[in-house]
N, C-alpha and C. Protein backbone atom coordinates (compact mmCIF):
# COMPACT_ATOMS: atom_id res chain seq x y z
N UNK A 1 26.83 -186.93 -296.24
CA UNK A 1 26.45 -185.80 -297.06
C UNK A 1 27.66 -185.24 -297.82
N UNK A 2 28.72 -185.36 -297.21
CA UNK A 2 29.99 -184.25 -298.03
C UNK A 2 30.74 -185.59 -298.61
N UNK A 3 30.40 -187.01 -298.42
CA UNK A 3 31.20 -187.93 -299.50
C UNK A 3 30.14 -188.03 -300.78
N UNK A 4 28.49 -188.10 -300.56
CA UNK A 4 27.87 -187.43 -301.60
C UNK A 4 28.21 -186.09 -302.50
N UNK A 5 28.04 -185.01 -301.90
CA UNK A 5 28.78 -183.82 -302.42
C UNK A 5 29.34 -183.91 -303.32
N UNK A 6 30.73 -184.51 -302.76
CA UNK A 6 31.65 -184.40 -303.33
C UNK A 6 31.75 -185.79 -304.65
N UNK A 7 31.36 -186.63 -304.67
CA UNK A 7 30.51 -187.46 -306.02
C UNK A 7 29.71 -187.01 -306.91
N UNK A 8 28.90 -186.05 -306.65
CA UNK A 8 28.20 -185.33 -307.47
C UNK A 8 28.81 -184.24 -308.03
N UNK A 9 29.60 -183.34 -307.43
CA UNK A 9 29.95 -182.00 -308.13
C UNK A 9 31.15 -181.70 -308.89
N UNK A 10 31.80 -182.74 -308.14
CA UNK A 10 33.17 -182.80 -308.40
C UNK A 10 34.18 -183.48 -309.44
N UNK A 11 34.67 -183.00 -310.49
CA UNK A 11 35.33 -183.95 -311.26
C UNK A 11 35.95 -184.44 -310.91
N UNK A 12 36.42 -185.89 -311.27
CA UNK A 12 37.28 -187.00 -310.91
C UNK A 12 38.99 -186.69 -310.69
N UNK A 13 39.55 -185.55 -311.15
CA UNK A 13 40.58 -184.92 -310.63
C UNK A 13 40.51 -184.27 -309.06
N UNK A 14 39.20 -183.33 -309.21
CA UNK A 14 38.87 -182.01 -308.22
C UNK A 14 38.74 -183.45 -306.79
N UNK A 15 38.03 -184.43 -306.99
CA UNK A 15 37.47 -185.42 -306.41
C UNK A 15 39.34 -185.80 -305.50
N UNK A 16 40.00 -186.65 -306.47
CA UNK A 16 41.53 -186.92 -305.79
C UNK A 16 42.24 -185.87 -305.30
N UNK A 17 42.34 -184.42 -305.56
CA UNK A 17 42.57 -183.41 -304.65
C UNK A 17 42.37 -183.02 -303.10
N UNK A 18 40.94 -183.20 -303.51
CA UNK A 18 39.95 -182.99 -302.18
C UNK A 18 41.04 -184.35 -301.39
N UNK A 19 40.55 -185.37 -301.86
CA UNK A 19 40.65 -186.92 -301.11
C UNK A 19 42.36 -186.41 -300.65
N UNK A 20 43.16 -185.86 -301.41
CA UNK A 20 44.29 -186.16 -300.90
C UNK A 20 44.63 -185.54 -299.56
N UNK A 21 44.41 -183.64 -300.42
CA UNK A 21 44.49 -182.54 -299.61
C UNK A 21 43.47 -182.43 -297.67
N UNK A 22 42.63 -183.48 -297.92
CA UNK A 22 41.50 -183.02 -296.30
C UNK A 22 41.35 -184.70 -296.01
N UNK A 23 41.17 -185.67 -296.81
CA UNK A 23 40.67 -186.71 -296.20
C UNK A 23 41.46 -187.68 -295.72
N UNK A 24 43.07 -187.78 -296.22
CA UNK A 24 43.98 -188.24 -296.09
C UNK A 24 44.70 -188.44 -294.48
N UNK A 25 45.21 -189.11 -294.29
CA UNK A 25 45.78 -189.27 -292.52
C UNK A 25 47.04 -188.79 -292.64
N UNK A 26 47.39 -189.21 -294.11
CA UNK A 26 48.76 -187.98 -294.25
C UNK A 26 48.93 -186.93 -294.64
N UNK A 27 49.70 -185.70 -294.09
CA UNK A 27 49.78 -184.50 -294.74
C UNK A 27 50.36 -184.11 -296.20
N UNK A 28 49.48 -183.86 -296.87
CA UNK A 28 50.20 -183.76 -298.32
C UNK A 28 50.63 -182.42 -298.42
N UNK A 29 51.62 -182.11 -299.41
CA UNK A 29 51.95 -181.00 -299.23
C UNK A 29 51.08 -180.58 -300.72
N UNK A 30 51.70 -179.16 -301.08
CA UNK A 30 50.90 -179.13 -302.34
C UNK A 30 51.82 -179.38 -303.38
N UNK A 31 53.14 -179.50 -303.32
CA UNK A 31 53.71 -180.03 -304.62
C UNK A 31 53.86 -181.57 -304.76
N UNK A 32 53.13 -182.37 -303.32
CA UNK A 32 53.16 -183.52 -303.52
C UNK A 32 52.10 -183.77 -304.05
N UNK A 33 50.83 -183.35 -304.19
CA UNK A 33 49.48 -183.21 -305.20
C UNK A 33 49.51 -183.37 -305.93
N UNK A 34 50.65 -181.89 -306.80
CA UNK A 34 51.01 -181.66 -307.93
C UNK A 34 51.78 -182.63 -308.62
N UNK A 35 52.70 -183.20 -307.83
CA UNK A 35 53.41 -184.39 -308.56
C UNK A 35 52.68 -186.04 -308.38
N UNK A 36 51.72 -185.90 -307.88
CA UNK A 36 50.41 -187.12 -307.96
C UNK A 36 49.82 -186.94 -308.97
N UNK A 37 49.30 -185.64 -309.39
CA UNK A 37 48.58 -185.61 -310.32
C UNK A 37 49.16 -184.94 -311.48
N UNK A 38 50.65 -185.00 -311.74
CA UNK A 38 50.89 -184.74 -312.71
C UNK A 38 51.15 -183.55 -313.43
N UNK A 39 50.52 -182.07 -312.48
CA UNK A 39 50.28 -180.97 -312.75
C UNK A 39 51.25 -179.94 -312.21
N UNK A 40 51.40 -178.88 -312.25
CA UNK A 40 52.34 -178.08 -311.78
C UNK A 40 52.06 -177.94 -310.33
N UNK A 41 52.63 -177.06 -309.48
CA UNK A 41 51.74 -176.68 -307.93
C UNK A 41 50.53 -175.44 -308.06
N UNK A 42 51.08 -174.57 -309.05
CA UNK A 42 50.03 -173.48 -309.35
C UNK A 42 48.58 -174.14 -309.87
N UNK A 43 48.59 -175.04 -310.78
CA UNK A 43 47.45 -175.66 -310.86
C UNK A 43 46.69 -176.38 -309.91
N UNK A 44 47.84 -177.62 -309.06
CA UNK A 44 46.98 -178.10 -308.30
C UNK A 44 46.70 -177.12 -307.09
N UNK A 45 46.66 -175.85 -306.86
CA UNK A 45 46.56 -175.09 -305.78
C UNK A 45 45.14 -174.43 -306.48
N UNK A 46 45.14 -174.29 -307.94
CA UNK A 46 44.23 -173.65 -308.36
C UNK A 46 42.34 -175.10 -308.25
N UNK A 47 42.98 -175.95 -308.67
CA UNK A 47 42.14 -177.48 -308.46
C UNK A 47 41.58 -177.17 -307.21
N UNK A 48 42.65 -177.00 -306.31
CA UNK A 48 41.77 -177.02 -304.47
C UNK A 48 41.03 -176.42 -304.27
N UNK A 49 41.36 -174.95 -305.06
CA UNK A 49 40.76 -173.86 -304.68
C UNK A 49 39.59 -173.90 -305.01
N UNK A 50 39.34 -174.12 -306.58
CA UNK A 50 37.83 -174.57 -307.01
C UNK A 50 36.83 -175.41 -306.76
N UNK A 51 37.77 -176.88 -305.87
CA UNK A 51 37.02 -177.76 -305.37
C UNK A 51 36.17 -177.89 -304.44
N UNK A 52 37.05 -176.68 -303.61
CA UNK A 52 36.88 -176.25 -302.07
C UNK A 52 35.58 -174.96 -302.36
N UNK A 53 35.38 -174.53 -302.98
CA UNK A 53 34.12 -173.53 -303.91
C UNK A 53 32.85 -174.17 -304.34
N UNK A 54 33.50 -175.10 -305.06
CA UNK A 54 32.13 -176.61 -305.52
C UNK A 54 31.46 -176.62 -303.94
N UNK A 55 32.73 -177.45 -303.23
CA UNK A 55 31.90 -178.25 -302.14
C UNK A 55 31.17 -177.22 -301.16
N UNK A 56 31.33 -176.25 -301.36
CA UNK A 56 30.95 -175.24 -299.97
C UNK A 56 29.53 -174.52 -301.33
N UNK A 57 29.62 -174.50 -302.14
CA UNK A 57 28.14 -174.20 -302.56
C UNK A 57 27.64 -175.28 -302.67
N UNK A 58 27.47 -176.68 -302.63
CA UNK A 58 27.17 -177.77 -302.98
C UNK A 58 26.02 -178.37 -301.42
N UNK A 59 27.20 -177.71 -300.71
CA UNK A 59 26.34 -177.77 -299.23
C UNK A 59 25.52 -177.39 -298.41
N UNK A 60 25.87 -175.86 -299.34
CA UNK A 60 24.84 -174.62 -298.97
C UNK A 60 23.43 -174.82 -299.53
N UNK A 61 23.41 -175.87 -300.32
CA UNK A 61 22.15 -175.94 -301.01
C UNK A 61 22.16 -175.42 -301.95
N UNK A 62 23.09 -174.81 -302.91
CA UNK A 62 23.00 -173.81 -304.46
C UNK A 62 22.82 -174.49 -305.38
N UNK A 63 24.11 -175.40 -305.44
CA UNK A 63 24.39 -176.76 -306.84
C UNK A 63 24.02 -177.69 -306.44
N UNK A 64 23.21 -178.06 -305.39
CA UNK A 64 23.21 -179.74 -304.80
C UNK A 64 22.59 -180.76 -305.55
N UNK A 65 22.74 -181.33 -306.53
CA UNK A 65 21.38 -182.21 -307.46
C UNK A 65 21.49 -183.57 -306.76
């Protein structure tokens, strides 16, 4: 259900965030995110934050398509 979720709601950035930041066996930090994806740390902190918003209404049943 939450690797669905997260295919459906999530843009293909918000998507490698998630994957890095929770699904990963290694601990990423957040400026190692940021320098994966190219972005500052304020952004990719801002990415998590929104992703982590998607997936938790996504589950709740709000946005789920």
């Amino acid at each position: 259900m939450i690797d669905q979720a997260i295919e459906t709601v999530l843009t293909d950035e918000e998507e490698q965030v998630i994957k890095l930041a929770f699904m990963s066996k290694k601990h990423w930090y957040e400026w190692e995110i940021a320098a994966e994806l190219g972005v500052s740390d304020r952004t990719a902190r801002r990415m998590r934050a929104n992703a982590l918003s998607k997936l938790v209404l996504a589950l709740s049943g709000d946005i789920f398509y």
